[in-house]
N, C-alpha and C. Protein backbone atom coordinates (compact mmCIF):
# COMPACT_ATOMS: atom_id res chain seq x y z
N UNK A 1 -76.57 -67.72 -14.94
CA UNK A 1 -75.26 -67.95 -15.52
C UNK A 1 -74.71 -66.66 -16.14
N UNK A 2 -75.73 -66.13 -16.68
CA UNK A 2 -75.13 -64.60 -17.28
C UNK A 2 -74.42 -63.68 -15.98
N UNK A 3 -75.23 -63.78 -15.18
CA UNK A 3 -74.88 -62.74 -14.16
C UNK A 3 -73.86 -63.30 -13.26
N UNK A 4 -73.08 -64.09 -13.40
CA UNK A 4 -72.05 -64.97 -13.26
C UNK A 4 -71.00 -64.14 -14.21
N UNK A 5 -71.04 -64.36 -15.57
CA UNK A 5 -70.26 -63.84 -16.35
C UNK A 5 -70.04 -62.39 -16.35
N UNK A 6 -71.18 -62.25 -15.81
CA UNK A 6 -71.21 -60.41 -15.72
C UNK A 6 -69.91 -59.82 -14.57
N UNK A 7 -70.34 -60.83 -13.53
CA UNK A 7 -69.48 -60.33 -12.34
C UNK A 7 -68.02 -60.67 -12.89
N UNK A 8 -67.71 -60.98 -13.80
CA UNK A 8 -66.12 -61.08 -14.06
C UNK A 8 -65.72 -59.81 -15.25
N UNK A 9 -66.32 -59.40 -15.31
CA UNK A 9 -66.01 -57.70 -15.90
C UNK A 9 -65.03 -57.01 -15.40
N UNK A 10 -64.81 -56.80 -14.24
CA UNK A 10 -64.17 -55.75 -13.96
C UNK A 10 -62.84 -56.53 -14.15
N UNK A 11 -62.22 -58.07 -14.16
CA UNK A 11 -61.11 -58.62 -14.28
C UNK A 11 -60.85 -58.21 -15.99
N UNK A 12 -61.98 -58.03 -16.67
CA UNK A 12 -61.86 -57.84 -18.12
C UNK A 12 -61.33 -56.67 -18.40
N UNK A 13 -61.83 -55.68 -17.65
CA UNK A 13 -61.55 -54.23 -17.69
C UNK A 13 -60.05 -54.20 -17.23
N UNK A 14 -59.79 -54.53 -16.38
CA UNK A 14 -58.43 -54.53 -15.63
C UNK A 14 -57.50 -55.22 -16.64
N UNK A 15 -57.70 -56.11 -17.70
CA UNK A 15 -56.42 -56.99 -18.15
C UNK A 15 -56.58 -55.93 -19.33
N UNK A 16 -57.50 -55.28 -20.06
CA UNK A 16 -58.15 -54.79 -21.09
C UNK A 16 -57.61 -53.18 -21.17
N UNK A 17 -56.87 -52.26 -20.04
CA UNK A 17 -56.81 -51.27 -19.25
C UNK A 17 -55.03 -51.47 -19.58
N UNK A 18 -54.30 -52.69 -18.67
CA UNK A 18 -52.91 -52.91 -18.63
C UNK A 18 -52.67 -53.48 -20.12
N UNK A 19 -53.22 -54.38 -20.98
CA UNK A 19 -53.36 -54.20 -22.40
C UNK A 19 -52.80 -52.82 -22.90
N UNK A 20 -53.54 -51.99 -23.03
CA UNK A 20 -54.15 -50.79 -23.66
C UNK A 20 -52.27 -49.90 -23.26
N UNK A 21 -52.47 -50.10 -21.90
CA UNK A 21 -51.10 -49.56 -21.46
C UNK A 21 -49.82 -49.38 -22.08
N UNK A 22 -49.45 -50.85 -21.98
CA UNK A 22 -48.39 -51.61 -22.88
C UNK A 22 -48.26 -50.87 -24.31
N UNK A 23 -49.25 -50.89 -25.03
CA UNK A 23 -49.82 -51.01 -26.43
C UNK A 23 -49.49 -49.30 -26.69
N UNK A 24 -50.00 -49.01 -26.23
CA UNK A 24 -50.01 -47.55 -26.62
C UNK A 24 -49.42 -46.26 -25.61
N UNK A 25 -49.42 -46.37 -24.25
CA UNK A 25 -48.88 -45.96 -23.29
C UNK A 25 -49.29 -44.33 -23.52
N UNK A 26 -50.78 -43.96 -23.38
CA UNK A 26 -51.41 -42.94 -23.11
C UNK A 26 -51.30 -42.20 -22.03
N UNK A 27 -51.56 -40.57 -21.64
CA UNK A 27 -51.49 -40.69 -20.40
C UNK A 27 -53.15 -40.88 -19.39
N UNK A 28 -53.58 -41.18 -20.46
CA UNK A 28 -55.08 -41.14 -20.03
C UNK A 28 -55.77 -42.47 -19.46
N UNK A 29 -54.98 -43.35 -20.41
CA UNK A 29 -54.95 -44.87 -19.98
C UNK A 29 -54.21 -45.22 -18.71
N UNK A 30 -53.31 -44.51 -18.44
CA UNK A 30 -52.51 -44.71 -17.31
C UNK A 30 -53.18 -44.05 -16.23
N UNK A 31 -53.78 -43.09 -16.44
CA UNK A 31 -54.14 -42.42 -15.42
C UNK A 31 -55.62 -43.02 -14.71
N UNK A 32 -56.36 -43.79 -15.71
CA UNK A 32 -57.79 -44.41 -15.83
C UNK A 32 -57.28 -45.77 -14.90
N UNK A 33 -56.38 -46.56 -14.94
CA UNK A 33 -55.56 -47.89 -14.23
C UNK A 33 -55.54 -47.16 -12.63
N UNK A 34 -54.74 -45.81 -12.75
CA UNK A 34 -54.08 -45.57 -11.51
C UNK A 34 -55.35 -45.36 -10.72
N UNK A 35 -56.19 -44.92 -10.95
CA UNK A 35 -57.78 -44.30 -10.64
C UNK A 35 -58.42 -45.76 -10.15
N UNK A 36 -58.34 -46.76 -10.53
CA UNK A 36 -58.74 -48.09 -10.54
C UNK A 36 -58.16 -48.34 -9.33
N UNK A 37 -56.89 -48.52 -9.13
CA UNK A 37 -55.85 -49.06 -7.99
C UNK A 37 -56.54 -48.61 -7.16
N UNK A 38 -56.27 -47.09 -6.76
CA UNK A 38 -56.72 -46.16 -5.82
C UNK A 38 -58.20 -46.28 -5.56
N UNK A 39 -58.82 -46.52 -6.52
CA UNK A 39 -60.40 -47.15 -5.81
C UNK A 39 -60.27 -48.36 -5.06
N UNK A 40 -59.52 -49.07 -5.63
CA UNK A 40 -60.03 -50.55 -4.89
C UNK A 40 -59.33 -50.29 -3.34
N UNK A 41 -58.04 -49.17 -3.14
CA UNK A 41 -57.52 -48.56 -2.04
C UNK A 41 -58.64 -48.39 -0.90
N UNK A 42 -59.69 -47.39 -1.54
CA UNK A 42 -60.64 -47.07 -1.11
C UNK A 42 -61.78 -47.80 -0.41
N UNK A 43 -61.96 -48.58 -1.42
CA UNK A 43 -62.98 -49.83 -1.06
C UNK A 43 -62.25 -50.74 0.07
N UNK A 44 -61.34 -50.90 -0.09
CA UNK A 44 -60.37 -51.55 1.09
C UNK A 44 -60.46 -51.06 2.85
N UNK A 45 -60.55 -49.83 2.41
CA UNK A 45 -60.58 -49.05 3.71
C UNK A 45 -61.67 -48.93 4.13
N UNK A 46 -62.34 -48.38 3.25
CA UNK A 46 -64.06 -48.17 3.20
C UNK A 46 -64.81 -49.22 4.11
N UNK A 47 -64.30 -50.78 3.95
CA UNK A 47 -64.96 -51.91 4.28
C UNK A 47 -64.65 -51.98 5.39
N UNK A 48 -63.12 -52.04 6.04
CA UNK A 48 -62.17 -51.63 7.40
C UNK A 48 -63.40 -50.96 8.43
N UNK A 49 -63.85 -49.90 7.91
CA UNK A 49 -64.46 -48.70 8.63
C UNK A 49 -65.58 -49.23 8.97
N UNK A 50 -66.56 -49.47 8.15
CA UNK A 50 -67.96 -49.94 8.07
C UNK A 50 -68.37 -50.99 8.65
N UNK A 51 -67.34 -52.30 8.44
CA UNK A 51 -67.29 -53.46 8.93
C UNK A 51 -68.96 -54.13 9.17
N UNK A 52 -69.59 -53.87 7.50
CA UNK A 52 -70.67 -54.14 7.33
C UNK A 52 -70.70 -56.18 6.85
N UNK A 53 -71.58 -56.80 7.66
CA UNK A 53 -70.83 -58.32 6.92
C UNK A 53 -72.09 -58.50 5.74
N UNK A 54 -71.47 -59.49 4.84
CA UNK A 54 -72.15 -60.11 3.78
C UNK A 54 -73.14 -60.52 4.43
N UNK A 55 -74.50 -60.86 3.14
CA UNK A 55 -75.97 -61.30 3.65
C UNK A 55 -75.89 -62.70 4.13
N UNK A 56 -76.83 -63.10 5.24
CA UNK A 56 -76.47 -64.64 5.59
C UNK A 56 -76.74 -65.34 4.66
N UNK A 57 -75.82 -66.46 4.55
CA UNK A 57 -75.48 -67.26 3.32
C UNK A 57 -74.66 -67.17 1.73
N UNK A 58 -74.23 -65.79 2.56
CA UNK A 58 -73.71 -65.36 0.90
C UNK A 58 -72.30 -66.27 0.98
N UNK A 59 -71.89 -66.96 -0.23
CA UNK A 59 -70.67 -67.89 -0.64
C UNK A 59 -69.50 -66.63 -0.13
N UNK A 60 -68.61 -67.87 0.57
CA UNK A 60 -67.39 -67.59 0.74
C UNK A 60 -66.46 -67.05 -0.61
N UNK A 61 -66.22 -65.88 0.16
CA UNK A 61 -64.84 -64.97 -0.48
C UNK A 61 -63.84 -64.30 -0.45
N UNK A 62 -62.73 -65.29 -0.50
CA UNK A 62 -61.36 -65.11 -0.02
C UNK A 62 -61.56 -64.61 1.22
N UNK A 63 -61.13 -63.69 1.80
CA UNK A 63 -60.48 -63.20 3.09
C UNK A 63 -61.44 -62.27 3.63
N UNK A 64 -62.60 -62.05 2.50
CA UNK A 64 -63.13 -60.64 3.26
C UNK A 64 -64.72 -61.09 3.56
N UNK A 65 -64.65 -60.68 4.54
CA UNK A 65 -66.29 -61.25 5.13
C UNK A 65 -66.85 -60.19 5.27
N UNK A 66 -66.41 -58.81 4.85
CA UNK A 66 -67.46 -57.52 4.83
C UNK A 66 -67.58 -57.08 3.18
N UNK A 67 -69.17 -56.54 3.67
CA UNK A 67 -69.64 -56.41 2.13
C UNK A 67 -69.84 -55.52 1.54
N UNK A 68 -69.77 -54.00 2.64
CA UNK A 68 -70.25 -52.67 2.01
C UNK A 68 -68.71 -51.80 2.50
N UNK A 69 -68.34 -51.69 1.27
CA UNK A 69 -68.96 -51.41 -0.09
C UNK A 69 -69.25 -52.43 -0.78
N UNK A 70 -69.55 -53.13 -1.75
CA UNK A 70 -69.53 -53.70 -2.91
C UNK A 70 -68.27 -53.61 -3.52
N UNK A 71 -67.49 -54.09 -3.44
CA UNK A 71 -66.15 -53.92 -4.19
C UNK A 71 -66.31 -53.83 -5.90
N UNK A 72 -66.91 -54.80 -6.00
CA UNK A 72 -67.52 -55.13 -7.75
C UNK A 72 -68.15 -53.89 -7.93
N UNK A 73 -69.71 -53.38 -7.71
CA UNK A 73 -69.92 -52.47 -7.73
C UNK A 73 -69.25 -50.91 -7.73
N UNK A 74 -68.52 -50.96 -6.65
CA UNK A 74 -67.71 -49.57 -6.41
C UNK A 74 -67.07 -49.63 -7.79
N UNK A 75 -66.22 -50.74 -8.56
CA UNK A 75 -65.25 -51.21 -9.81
C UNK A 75 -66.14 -50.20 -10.55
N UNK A 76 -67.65 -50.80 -10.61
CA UNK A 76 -67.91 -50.70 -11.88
C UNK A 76 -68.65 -49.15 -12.22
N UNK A 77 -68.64 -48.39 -10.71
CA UNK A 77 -69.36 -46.89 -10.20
C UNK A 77 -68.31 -46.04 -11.24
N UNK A 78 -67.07 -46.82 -10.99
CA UNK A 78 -65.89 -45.92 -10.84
C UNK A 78 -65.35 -45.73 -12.52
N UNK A 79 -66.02 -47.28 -13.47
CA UNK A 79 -65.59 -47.32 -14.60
C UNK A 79 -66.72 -46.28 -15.51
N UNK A 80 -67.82 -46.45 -15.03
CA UNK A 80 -68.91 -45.68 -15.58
C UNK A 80 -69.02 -44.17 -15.67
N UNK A 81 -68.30 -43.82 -14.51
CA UNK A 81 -68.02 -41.97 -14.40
C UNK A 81 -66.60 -42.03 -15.55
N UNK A 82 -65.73 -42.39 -15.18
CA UNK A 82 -64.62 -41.73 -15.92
C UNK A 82 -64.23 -42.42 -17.28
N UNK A 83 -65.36 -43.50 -17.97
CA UNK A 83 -64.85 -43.43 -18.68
C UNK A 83 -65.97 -42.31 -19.78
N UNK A 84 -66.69 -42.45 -19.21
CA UNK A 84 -68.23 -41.17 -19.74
C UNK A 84 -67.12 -40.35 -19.67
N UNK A 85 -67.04 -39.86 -18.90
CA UNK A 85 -65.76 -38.39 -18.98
C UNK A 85 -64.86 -38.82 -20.26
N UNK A 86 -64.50 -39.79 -20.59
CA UNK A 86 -63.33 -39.66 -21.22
C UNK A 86 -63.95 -39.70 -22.67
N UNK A 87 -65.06 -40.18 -23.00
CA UNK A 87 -65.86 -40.29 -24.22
C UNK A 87 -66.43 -38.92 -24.38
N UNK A 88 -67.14 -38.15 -23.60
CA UNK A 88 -67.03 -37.29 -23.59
C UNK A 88 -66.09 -35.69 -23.81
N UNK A 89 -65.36 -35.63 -22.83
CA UNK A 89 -64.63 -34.74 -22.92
C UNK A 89 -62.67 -35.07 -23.59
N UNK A 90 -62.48 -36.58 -24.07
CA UNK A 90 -61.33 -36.34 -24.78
C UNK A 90 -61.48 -37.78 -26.16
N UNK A 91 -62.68 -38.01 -26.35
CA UNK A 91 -62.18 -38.19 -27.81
C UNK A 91 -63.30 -37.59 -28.74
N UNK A 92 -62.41 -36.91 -29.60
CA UNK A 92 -62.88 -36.49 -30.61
C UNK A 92 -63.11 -36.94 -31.83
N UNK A 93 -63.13 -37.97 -32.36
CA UNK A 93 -63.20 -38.80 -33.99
C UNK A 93 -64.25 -39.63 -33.60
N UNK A 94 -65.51 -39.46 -32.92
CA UNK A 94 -66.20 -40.18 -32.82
C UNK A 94 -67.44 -39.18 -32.68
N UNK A 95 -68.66 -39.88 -33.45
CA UNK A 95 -69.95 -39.55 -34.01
C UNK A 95 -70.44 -39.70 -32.34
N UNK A 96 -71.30 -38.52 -32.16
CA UNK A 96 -72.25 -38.77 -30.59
C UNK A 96 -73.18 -39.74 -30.50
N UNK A 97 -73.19 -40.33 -31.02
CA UNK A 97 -74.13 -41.89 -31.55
C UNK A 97 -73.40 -42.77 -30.86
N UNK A 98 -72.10 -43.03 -31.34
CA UNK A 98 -71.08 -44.34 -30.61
C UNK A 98 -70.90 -43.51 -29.32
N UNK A 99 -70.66 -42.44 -28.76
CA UNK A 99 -70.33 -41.81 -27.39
C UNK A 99 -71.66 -42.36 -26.39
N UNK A 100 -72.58 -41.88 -27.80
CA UNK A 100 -74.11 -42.52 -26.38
C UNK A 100 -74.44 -44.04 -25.92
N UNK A 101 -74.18 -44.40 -27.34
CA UNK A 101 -74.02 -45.96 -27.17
C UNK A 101 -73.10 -46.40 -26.63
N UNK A 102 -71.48 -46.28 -26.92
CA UNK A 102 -70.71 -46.32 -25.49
C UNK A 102 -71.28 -46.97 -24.04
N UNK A 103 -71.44 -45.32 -23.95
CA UNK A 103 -72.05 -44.94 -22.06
C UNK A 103 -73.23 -45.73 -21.91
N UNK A 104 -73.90 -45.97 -22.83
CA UNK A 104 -75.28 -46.40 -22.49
C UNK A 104 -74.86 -48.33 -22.38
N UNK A 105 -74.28 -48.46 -23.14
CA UNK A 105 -73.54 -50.14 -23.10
C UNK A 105 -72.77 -50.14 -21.64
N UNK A 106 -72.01 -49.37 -21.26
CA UNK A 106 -71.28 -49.47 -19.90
C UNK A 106 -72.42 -49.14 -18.80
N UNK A 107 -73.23 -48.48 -19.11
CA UNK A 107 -74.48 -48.09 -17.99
C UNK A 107 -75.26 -49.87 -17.79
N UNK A 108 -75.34 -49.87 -18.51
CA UNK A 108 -75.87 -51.69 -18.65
C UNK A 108 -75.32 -52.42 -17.82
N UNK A 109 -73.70 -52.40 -18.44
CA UNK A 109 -72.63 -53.61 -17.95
C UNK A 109 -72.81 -53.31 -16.47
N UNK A 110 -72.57 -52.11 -15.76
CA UNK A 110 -72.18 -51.66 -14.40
C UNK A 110 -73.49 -51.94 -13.24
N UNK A 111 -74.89 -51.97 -14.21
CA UNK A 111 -75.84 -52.13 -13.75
C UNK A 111 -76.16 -53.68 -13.38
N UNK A 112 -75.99 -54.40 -14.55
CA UNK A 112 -75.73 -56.05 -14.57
C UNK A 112 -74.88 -56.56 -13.39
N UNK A 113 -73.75 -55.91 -13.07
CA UNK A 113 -72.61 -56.52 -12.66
C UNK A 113 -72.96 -56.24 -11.16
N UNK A 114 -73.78 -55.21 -10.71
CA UNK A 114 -74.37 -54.91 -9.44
C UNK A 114 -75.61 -55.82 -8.73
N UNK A 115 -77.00 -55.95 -9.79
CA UNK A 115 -77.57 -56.70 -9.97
C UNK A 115 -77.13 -58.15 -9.32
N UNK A 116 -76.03 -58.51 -10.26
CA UNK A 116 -75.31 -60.12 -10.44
C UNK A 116 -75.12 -60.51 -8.91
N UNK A 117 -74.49 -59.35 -8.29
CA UNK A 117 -73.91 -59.45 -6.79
C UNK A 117 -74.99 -59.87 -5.82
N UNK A 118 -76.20 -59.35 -6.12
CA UNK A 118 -77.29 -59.33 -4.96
C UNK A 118 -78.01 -60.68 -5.67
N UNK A 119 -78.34 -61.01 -6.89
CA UNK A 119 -78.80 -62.37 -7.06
C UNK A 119 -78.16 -63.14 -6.84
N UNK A 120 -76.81 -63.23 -6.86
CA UNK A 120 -75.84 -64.31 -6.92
C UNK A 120 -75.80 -64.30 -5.09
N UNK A 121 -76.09 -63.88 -4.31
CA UNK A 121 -76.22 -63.79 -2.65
C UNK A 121 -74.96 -63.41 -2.15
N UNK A 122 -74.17 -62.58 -2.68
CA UNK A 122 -72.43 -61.78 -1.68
C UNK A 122 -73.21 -60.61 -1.68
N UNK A 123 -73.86 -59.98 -2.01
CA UNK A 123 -74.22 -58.49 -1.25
C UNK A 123 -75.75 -57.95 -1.47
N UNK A 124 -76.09 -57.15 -0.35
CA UNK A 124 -77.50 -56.88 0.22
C UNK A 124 -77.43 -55.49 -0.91
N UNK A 125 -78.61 -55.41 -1.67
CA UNK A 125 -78.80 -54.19 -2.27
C UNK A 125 -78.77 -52.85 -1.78
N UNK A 126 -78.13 -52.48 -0.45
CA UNK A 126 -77.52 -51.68 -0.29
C UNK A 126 -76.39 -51.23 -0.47
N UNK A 127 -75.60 -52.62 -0.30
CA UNK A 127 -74.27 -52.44 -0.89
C UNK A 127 -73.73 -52.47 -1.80
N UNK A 128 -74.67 -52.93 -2.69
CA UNK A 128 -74.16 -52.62 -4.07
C UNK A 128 -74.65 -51.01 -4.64
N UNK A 129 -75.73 -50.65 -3.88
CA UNK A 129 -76.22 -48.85 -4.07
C UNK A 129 -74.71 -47.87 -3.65
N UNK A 130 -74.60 -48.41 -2.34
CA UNK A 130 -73.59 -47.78 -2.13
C UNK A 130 -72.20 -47.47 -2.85
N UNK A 131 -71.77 -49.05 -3.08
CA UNK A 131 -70.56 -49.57 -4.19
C UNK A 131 -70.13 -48.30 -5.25
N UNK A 132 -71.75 -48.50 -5.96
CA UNK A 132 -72.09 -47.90 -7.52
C UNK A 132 -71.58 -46.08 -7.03
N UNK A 133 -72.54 -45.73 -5.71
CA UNK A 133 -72.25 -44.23 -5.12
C UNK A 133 -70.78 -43.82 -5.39
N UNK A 134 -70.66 -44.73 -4.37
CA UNK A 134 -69.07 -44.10 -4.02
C UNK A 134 -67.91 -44.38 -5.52
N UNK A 135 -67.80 -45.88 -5.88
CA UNK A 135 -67.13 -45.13 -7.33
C UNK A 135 -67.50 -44.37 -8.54
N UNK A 136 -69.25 -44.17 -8.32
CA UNK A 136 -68.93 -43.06 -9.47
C UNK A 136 -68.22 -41.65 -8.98
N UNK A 137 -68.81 -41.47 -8.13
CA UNK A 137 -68.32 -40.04 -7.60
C UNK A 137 -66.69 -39.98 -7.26
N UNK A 138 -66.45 -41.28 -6.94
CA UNK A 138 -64.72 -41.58 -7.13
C UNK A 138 -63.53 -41.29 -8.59
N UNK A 139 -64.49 -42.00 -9.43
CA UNK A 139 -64.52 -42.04 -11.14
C UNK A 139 -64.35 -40.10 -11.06
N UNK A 140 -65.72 -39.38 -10.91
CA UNK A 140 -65.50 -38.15 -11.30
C UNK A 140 -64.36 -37.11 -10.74
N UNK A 141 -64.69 -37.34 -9.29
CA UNK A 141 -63.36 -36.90 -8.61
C UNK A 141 -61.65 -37.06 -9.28
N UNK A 142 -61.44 -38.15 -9.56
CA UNK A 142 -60.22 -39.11 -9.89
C UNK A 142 -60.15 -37.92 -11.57
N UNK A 143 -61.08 -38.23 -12.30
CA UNK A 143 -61.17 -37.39 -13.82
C UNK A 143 -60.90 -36.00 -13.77
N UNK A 144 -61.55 -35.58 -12.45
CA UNK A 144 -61.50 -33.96 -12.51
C UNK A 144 -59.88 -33.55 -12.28
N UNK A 145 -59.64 -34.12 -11.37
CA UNK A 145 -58.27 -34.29 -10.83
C UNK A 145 -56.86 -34.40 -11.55
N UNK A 146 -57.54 -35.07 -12.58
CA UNK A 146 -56.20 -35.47 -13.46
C UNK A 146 -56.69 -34.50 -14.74
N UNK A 147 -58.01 -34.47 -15.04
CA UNK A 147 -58.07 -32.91 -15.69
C UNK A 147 -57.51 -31.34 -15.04
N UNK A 148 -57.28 -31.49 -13.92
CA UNK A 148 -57.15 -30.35 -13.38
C UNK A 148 -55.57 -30.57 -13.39
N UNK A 149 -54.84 -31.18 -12.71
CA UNK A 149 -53.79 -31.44 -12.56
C UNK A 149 -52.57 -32.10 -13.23
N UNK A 150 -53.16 -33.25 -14.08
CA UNK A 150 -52.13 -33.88 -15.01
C UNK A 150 -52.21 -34.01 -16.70
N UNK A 151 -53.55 -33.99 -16.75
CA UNK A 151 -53.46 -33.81 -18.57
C UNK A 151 -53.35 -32.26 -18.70
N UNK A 152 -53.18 -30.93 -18.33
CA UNK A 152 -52.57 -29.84 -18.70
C UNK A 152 -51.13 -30.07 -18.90
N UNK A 153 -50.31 -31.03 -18.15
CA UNK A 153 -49.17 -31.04 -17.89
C UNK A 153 -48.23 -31.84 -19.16
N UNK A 154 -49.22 -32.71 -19.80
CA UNK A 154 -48.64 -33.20 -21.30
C UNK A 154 -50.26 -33.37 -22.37
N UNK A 155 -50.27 -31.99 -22.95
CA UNK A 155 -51.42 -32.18 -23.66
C UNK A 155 -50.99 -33.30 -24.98
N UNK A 156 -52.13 -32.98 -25.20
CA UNK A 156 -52.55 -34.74 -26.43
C UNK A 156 -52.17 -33.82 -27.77
């Protein structure tokens, strides 16, 4: 049942993200959403290509009968790189204690939520390896990018 609850994270992150938006209208928050979109872009295509199918018997889901990437997974690859980056390299009023604990609490969640996928029977532990691959390195890419390119352009 936990790992049930787990797999609905990334809907948490996503309402929790457009929240945050509204509220305060960062460009870091905006840019962390747009990074999100554009992954799940990814994972979209990614699956197109691969046209890897779910494990036999895994429960019906919606429209997509391929499983690698891990969509959930890739979510949660992608939340784990950039938001480490962002604890890291842009806030400053925080003790490296809450930064580690942070990352180390999201290292959990992202790990759980991968886990959840392969017990719960929608994806073969490859695809959730993969998932985790490709959005972290998506996450860092996406961070470097908007470090390189858009937070010079309105510093904090």
């Amino acid at each position: 049942k936990l790992l049930g609850i787990a797999s609905i994270a990334p809907y948490f992150i996503m309402c929790s993200l457009t929240t945050l938006i509204v509220r305060s209208r960062e460009l870091v928050v905006c840019a962390w959403l747009g990074g999100h979109l554009l992954n799940e872009v990814l994972n979209f295509l990614l699956k197109r290509l691969l046209r890897e199918n779910r494990p036999e018997g895994a429960p019906a889901v919606g429209f997509d009968v391929h499983g690698m990437p891990s969509a959930h997974s890739q979510f949660m690859g992608f939340y784990l790189s950039f938001s480490s980056c962002v604890m890291a390299y842009r806030v400053r009023n925080c003790s490296m204690i809450w930064k580690v604990g942070a990352a180390s609490f999201n290292l959990v969640l992202s790990v759980s939520v991968a886990y959840g996928r392969v017990r719960l029977g929608f994806h073969t532990p490859a695809q959730v390896v993969v998932g985790l691959a490709v959005g972290f390195c998506a996450g860092l890419a996406h961070y470097a990018a908007c470090g390189k390119f858009l937070f010079p352009l309105f510093p904090a």
